[in-house]
N, C-alpha and C. Protein backbone atom coordinates (compact mmCIF):
# COMPACT_ATOMS: atom_id res chain seq x y z
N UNK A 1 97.53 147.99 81.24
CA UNK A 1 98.53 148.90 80.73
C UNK A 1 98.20 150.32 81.19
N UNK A 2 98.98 151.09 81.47
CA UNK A 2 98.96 152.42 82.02
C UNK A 2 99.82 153.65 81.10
N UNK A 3 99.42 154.54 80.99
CA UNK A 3 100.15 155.90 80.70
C UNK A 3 101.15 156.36 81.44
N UNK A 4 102.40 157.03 81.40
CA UNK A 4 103.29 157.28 82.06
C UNK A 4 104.14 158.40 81.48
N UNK A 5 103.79 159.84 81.63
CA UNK A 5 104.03 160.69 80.98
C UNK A 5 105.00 161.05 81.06
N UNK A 6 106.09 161.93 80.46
CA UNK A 6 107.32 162.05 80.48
C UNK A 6 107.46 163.77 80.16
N UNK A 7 108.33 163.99 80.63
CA UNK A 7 108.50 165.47 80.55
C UNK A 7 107.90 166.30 81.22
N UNK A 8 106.92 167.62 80.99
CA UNK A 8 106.38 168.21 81.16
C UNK A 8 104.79 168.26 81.20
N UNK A 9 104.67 167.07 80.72
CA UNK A 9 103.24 166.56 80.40
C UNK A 9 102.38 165.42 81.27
N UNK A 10 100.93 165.75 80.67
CA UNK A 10 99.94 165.11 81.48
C UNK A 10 99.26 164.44 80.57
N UNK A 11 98.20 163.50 81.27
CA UNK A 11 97.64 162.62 80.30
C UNK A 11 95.88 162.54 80.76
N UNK A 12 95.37 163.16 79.82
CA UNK A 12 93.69 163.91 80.04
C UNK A 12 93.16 163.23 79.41
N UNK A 13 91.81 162.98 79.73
CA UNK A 13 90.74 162.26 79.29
C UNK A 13 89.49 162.88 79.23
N UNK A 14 88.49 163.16 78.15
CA UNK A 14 87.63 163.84 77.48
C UNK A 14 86.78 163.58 78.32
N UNK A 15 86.30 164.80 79.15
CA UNK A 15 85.05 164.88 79.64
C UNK A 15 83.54 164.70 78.87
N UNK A 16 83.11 163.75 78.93
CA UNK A 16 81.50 163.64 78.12
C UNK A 16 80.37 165.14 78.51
N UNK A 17 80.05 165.68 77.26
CA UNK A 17 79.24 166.79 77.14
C UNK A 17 78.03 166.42 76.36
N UNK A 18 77.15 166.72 76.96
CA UNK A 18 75.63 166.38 76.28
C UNK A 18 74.82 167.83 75.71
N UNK A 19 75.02 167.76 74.45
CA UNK A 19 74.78 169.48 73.80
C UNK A 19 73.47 169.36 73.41
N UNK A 20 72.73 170.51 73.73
CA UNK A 20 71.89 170.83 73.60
C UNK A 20 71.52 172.07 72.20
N UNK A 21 70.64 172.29 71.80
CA UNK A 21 70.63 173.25 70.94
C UNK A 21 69.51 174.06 71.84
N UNK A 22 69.39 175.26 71.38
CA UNK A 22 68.03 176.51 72.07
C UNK A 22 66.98 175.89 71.88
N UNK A 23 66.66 174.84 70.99
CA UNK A 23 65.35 174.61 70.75
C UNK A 23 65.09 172.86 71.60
N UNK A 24 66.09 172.30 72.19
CA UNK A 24 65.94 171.14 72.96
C UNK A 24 66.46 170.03 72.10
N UNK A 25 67.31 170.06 70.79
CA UNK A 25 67.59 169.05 70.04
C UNK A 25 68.94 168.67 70.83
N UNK A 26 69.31 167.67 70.95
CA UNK A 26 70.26 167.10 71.48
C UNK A 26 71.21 166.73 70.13
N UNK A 27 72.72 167.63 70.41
CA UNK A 27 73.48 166.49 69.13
C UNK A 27 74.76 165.66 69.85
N UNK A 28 74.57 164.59 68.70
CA UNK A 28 75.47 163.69 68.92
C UNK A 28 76.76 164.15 69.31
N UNK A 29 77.61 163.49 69.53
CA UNK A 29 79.20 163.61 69.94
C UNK A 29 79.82 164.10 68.50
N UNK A 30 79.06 163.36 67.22
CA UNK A 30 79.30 163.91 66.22
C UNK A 30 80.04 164.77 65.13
N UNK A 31 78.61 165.06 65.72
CA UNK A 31 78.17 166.96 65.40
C UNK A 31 78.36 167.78 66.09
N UNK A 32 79.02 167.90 66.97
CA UNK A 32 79.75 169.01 68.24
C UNK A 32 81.26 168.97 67.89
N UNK A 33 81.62 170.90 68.35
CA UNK A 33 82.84 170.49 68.31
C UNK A 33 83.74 169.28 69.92
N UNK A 34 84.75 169.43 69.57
CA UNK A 34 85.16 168.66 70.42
C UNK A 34 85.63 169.61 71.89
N UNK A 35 85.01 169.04 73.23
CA UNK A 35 85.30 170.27 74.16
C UNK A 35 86.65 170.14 74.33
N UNK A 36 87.15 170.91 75.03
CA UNK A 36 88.36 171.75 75.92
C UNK A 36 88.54 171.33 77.04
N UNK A 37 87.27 171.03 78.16
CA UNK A 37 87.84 170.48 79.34
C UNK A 37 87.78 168.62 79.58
N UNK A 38 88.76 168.58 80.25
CA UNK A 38 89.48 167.41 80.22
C UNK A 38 89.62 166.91 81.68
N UNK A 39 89.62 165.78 82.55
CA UNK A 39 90.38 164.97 83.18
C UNK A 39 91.21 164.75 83.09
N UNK A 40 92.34 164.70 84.31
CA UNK A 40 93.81 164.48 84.22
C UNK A 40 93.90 163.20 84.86
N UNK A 41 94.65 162.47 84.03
CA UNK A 41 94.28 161.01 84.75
C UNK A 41 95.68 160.71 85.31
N UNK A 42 96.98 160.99 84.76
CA UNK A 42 98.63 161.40 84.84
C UNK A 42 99.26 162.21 84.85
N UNK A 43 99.83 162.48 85.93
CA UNK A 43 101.09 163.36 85.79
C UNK A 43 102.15 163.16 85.66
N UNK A 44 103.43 163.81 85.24
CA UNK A 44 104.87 163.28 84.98
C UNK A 44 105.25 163.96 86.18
N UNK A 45 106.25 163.20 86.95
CA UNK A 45 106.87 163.73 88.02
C UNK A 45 107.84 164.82 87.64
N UNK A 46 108.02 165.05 86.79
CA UNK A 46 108.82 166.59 86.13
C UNK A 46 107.97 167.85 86.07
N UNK A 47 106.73 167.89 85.99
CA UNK A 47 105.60 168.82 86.62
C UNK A 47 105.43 169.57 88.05
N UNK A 48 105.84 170.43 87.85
CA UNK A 48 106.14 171.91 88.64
C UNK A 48 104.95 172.22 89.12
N UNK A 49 104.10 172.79 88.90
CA UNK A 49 102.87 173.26 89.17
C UNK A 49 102.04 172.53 89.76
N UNK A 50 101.46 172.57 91.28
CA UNK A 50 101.04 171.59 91.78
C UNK A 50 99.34 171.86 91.67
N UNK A 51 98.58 172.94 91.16
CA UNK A 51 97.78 172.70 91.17
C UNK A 51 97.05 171.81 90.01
N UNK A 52 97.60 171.00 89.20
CA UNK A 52 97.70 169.77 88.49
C UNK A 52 98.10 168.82 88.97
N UNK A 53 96.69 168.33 89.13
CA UNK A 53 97.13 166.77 90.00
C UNK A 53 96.11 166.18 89.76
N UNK A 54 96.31 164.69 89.42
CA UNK A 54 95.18 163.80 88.86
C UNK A 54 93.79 163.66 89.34
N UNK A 55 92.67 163.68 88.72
CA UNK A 55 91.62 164.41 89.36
C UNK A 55 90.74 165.17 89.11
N UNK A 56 92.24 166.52 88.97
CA UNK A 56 91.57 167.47 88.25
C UNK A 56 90.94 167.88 86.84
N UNK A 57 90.03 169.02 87.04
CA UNK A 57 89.38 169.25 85.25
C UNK A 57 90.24 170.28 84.74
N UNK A 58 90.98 170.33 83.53
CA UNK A 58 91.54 171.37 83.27
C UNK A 58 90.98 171.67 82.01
N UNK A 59 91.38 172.79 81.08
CA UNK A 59 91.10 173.27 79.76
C UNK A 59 92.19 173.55 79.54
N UNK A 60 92.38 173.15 78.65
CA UNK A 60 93.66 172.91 77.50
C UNK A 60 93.69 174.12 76.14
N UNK A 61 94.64 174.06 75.88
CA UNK A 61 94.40 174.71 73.82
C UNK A 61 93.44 173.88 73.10
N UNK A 62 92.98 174.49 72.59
CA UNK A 62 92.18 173.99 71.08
C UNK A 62 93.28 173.11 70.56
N UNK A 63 94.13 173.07 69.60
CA UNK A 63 94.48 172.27 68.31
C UNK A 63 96.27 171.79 69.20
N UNK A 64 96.07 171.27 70.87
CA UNK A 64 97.24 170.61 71.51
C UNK A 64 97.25 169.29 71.91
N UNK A 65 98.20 168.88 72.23
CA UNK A 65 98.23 167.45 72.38
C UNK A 65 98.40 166.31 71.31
N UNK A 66 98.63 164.97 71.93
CA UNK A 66 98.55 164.28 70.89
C UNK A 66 97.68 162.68 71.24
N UNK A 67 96.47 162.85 70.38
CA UNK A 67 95.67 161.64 70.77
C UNK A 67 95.79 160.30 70.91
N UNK A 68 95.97 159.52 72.07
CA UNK A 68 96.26 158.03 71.79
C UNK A 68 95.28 157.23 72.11
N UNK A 69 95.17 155.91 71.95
CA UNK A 69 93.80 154.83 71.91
C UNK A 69 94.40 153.67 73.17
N UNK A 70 93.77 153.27 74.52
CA UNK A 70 94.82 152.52 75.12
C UNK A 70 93.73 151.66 75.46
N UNK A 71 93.61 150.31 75.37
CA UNK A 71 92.83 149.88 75.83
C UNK A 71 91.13 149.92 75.49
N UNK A 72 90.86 150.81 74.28
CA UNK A 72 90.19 150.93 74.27
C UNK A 72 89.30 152.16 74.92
N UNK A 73 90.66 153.03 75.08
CA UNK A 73 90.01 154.17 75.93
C UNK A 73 90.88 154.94 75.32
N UNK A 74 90.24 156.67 75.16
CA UNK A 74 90.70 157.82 74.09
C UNK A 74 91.72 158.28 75.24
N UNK A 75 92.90 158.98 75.19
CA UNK A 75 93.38 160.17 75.59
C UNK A 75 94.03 161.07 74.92
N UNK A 76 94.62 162.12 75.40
CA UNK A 76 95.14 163.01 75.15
C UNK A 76 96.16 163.40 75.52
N UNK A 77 97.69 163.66 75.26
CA UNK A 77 99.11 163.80 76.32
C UNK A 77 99.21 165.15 75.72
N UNK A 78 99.40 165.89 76.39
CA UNK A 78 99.10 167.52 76.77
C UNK A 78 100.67 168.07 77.46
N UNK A 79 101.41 169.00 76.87
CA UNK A 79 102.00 169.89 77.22
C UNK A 79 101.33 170.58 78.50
N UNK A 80 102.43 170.95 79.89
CA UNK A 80 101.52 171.73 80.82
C UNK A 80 101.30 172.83 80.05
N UNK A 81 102.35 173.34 79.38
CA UNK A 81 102.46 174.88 79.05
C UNK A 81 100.90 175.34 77.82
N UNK A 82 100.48 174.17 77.49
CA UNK A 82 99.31 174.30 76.88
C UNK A 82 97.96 173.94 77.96
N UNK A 83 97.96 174.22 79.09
CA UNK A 83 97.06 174.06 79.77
C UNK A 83 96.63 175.51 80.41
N UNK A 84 95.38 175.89 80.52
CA UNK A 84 95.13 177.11 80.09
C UNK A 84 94.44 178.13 81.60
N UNK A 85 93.61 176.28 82.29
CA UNK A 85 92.95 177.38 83.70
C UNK A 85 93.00 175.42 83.97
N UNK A 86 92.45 175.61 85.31
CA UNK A 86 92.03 174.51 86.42
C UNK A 86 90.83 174.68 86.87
N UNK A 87 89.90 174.05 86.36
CA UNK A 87 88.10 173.83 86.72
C UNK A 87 88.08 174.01 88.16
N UNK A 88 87.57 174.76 88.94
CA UNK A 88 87.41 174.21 90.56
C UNK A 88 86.28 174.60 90.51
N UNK A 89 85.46 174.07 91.62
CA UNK A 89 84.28 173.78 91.80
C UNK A 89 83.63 173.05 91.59
């Protein structure tokens, strides 16, 4: 089964972050907030902006999107207009 976004939107997947504290304690997925940058795994062919294209890492809003479970795998379907910069490098 696949994602297939509609509108204006993309479909991101949570980059894994391994947090550290100053003193070398490692916390869980937990106890962190939840990051911002994301994998774009879909685009909707109604998406204007071409430097969004599957692949890429983007950062999103804090409190956007709406979380779904597919397979056993987390995402996120994201408004472009809530997408904030494009990771390069």
């Amino acid at each position: 089964m696949t994602l297939k976004p509609i509108g204006e939107r993309i479909v991101v997947k949570m980059v894994e972050v391994e947090e550290k504290t100053a003193s070398g304690i490692v916390l869980p997925s937990s106890a962190q907030e939840k990051p911002q940058v994301a994998e774009v795994v879909a685009v909707s062919e109604e998406v204007k902006d071409s430097t969004i294209k599957v692949g890429s890492k983007v950062i999103y809003s804090k409190y956007s999107g709406t979380e779904v479970k597919l397979d056993k795998e987390e995402y996120i379907i994201v408004k472009t207009e809530d997408v904030l910069a494009v990771v390069e490098g």
